[in-house]
Each structure stands twice: as structure tokens, then as C-alpha cells.
Protein backbone atom coordinates (compact mmCIF):
# COMPACT_ATOMS: atom_id res chain seq x y z
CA UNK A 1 4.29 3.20 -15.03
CA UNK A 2 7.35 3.22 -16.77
CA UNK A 3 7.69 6.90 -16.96
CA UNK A 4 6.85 7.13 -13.25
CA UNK A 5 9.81 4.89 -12.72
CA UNK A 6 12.06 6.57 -14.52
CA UNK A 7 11.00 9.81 -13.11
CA UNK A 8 11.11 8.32 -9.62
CA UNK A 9 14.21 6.53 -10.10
CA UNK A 10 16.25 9.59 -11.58
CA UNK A 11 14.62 11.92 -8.45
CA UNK A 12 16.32 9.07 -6.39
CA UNK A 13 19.55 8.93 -7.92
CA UNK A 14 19.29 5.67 -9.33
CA UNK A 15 21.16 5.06 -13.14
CA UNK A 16 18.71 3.38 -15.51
CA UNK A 17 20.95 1.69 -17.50
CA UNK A 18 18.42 0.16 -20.09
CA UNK A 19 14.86 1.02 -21.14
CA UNK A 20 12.70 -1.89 -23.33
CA UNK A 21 9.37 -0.53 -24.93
CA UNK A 22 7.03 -1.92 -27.75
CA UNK A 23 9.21 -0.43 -30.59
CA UNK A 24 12.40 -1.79 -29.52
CA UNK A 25 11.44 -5.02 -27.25
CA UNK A 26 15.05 -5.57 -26.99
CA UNK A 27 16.87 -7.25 -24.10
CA UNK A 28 20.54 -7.10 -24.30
CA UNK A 29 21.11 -7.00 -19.95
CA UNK A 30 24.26 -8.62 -20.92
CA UNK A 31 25.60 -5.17 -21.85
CA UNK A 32 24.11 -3.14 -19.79
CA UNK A 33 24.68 -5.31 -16.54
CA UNK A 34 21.56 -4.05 -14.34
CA UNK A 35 21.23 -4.87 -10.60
CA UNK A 36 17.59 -5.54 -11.26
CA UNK A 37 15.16 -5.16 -13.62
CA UNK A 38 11.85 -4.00 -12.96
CA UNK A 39 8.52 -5.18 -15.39
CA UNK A 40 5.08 -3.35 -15.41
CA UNK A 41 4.22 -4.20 -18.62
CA UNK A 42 1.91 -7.11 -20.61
CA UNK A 43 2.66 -10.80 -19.78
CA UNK A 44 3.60 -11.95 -23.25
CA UNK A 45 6.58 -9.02 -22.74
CA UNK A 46 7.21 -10.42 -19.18
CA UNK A 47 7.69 -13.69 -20.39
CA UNK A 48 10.58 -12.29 -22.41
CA UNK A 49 12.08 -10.40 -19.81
CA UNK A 50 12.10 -12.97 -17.66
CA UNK A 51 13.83 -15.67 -20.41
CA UNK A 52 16.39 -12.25 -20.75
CA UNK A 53 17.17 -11.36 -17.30
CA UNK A 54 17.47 -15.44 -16.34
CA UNK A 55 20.74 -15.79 -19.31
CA UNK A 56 22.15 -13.25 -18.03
CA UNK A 57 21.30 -13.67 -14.05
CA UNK A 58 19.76 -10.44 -13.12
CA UNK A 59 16.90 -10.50 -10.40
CA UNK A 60 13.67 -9.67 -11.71
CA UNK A 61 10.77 -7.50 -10.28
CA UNK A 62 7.39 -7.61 -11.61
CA UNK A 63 4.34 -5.72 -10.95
CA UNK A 64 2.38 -6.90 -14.79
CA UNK A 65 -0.95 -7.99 -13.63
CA UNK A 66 -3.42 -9.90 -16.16
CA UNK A 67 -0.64 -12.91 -16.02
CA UNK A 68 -2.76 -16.43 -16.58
CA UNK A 69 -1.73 -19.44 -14.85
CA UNK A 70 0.15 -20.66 -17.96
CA UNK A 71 2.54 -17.44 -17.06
CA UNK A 72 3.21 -18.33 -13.39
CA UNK A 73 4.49 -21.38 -14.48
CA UNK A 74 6.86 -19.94 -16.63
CA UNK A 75 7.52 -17.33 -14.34
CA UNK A 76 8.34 -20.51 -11.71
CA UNK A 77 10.48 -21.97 -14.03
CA UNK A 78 12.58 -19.02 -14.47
CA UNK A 79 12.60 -18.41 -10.48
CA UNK A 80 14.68 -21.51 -10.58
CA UNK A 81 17.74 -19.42 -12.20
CA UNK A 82 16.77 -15.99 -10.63
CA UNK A 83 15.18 -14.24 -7.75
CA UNK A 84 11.75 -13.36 -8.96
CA UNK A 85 9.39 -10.87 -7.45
CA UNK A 86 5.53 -10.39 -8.03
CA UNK A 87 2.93 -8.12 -6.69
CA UNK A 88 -0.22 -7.24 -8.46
CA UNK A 89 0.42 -3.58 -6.04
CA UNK A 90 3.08 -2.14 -4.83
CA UNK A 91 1.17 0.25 -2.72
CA UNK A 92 2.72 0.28 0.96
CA UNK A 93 -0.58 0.93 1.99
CA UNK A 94 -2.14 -2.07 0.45
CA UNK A 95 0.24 -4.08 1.64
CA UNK A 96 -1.03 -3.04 5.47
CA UNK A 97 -4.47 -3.76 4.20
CA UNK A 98 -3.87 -7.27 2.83
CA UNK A 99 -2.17 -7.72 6.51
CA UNK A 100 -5.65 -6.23 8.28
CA UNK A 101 -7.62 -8.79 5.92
CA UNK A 102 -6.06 -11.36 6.90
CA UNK A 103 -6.03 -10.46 11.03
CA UNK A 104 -10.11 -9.73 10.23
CA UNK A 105 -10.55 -13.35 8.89
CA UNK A 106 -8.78 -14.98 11.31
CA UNK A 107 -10.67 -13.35 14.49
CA UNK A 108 -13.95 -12.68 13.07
CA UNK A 109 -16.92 -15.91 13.35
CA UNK A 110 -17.63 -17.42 10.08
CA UNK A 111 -21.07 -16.17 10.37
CA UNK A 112 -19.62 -13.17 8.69
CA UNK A 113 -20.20 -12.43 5.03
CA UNK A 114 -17.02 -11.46 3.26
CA UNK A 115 -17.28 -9.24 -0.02
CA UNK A 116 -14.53 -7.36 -2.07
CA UNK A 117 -14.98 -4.38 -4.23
CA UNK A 118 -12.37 -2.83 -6.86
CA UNK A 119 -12.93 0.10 -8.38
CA UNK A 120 -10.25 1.06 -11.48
CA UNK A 121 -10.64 3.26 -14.40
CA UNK A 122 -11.88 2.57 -17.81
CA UNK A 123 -8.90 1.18 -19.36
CA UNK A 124 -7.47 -1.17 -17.19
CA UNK A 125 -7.44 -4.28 -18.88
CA UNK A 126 -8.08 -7.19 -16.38
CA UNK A 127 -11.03 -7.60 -13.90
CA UNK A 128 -10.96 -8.21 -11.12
CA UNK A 129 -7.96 -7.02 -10.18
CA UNK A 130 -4.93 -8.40 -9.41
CA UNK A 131 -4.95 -6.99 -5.98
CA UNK A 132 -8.58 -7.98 -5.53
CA UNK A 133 -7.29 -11.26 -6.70
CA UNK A 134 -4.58 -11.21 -3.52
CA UNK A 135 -6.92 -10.24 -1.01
CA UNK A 136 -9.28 -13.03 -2.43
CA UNK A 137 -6.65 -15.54 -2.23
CA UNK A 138 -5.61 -14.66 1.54
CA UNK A 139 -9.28 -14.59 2.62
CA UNK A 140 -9.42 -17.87 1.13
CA UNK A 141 -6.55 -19.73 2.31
CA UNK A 142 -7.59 -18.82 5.89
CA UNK A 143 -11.40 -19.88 4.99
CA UNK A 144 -10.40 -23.02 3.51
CA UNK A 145 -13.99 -23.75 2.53
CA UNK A 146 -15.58 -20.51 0.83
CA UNK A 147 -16.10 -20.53 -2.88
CA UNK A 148 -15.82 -17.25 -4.83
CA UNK A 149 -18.95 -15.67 -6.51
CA UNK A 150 -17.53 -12.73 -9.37
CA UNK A 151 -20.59 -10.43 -9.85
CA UNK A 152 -24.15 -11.04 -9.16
CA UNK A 153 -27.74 -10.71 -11.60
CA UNK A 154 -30.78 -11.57 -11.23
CA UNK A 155 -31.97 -13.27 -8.06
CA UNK A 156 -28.90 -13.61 -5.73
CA UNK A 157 -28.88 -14.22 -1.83
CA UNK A 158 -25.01 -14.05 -0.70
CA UNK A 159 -24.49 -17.81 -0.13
CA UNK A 160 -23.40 -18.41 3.61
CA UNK A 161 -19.12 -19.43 3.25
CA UNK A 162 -19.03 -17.58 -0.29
CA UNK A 163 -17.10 -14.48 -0.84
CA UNK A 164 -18.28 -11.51 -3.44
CA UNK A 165 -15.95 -9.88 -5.88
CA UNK A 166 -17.18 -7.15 -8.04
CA UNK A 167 -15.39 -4.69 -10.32
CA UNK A 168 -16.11 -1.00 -11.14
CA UNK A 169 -14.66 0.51 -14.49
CA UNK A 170 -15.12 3.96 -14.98
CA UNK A 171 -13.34 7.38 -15.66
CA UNK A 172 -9.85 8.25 -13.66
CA UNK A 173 -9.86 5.91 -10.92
CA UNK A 174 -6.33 5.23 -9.85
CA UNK A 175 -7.44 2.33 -7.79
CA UNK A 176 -9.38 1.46 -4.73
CA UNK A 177 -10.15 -1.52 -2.80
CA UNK A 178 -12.73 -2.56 0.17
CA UNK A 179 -13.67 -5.41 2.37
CA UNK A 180 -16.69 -5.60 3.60
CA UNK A 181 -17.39 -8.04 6.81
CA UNK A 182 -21.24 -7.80 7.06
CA UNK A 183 -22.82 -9.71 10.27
CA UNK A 184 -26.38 -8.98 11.46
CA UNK A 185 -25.98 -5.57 13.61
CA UNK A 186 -22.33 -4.90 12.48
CA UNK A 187 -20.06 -4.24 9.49
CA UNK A 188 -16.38 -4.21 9.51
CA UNK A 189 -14.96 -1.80 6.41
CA UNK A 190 -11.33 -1.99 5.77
CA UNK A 191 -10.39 0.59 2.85
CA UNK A 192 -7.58 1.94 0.50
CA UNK A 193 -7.39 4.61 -1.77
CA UNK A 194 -4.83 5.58 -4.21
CA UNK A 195 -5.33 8.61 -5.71
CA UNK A 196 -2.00 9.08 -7.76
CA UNK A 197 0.16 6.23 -9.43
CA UNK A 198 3.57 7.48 -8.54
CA UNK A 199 2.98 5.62 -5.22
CA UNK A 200 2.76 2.37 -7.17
CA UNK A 201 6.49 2.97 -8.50
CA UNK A 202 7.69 4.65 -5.24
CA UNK A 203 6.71 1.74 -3.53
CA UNK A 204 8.36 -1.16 -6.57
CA UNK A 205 12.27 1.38 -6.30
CA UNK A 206 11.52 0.69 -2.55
CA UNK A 207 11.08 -2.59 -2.97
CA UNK A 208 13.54 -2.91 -5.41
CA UNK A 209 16.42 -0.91 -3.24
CA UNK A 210 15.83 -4.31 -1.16
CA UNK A 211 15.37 -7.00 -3.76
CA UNK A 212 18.45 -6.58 -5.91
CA UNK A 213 20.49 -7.72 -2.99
CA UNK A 214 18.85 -11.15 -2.75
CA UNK A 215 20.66 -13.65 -4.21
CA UNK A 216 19.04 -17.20 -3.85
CA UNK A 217 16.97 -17.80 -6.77
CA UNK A 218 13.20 -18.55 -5.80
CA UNK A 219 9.60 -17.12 -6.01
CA UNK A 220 9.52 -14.28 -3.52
CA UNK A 221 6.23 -12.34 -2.08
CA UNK A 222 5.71 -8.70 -1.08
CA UNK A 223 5.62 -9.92 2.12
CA UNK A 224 9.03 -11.96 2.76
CA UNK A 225 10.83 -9.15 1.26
CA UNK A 226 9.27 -6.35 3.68
């Protein structure tokens, strides 16, 4: 991702001004003086940015996924001092999806099942993924009462209220995502595909073009910045 970036950025006409990697881990944004700084990395190295970026008072964009609770709270704390930005994906197109979730749970009867499948390739390191994570989390904060079931064996009826979330691992995969509404007579199938991952840092400089102008330190969403 950070080679996309950089490739994306430059095709733009954006400066890149500093570049941190695992041989140099060095954050000295009080020389270089970024407008933002943008993180797709590994959470311990986010954590650091973050700590950097906050001395110094640079907005901070991050599309890491794999980030435990223990992170967010970190990540919080530093939101305090800066404006922070997180997305698992910064696919436009997932973004619509997440919105089409969200309409589907709202108007459909709770007499639909609800189940969420991820497919990524074989080295992506977290399961599910972050994104499936998101849609998860909107489903459930409109069905206030469902419980999560990750994976299935054995002898497993989909519990009425419960919502299934498998992940697929296996050669290229860039990254797809569907939700499944099943009812008796009738499923609803809302899909996305991404099929090259220069859309994922297309869509974080768009993002970003935006971001860097905020100036009140806080949390921020995909959404409030769109």
C-alpha cells in the first residue's frame, strides 16, 4: 500500500515529504512539516505514528486494520490532540455498500437471516476483516439484539436474530465482501469486488485531499468526512 500511495500520490502531484518503513521507523514530522500523514501499516507502528504526528500536530489518516481494542484507545487518546481518521477500506465503493447495508437492515422484517462473507488472499493477516468487521458493527447497531456467530462446524442451524461471518483465505484475492438477507422465498445479495489495490489508496489521497483541512481534533469516520 505504501508504494501504491506513493505512486498515486506522485501521478497526482502531491510532494511526499517523508517516507517511514521497518528499517528506518523514524518519525521526525517536525522537519518535514506534512499536511497529513497517512498509515497502512501494523498497529504497534501506528501507535508510534500516532504518538509522532500528535507532538508535532499533524492530522493523521489510518487505514492499518488488525488494531485490538487496547489500540483504539490509544488511538482515542491521541484524537484528543489531533484529527484522527480510520477506515478498515477506503474503497468508494464499499463505502456505498456499508450505506445499502444499513438501508437493507433498517427496511427489511427481522425474520430475515443476515450473513457476511469476506473473501481475501492468503496472506492477509487478520480474519475477519476489518471491513467485515464494519458492516458487522452497522448491522448490529441497527439490530440491537443479534449476537454474532464467526464460522460454523458440525451441527449448526442459523440461530433466528444471529448474524454469520465467515472468512475465505486463498490465492490473489484483492478483497470481496457480501451480505446475504435470506427469508423463505427471497434473498437479498448486496456485493463488492475489488479486483486491484490501487483503488484502496486512490480512495485514502481522496480522502486525504479532504481530511488535512480539518482542524478540530476528534475521532472522525469515513462517513462524516464524505
Amino acid at each position: 500500500m505504501g508504494q501504491l500511495i506513493t505512486k498515486v500520490a506522485n501521478e497526482l502531484g502531491h510532494e511526499i515529504v517523508s517516507k517511514v518503513n521497518r528499517s528506518t521507523m523514524a518519525y521526525d514530522f517536525g522537519r518535514t512539516k506534512p499536511d497529513i500523514c497517512i498509515d497502512f501499516s501494523a498497529p504497534i507502528a501506528t501507535i508510534k505514528l500516532c504518538a509522532a504526528a500528535a507532538a508535532c500536530k499533524i492530522p493523521v489518516l489510518i487505514g492499518t486494520t488488525g488494531l485490538a481494542d487496547e489500540d483504539f484507545h490509544k488511538i482515542e487518546d491521541f484524537s484528543k490532540v489531533i484529527p484522527i481518521l480510520t477506515s478498515p477500506n477506503f474503497s468508494v465503493g464499499i463505502h456505498v455498500l456499508r450505506k445499502l447495508v444499513r438501508e437493507a437492515t433498517k427496511i427489511l422484517p427481522k425474520n430475515f437471516d443476515i450473513e457476511i462473507v469476506e473473501k481475501h488472499h492468503t496472506q492477509k493477516k487478520d480474519a475477519p476483516s476489518g471491513t467485515a468487521l464494519s458492516i458487522l458493527s452497522d448491522i448490529k447497531n441497527i439490530r440491537k439484539d443479534s449476537i454474532e456467530t464467526f464460522g460454523r462446524c458440525g451441527k449448526s442451524e442459523h440461530v433466528p436474530g444471529s448474524i454469520g461471518v465467515h472468512a475465505l483465505r486463498g490465492g490473489d484475492v484483492v478483497g470481496e465482501h457480501d451480505v446475504y438477507f435470506f427469508s423463505q422465498g427471497e434473498r437479498l445479495e448486496i456485493a463488492h469486488r475489488a479486483t486491484n489495490r490501487e483503488i484502496f489508496a486512490r480512495g485514502a489521497l481522496f480522502v486525504a485531499e479532504k481530511f488535512y483541512k480539518v482542524n478540530v481534533p476528534k475521532l472522525y469516520s469515513l462517513e462524516e468526512v464524505l
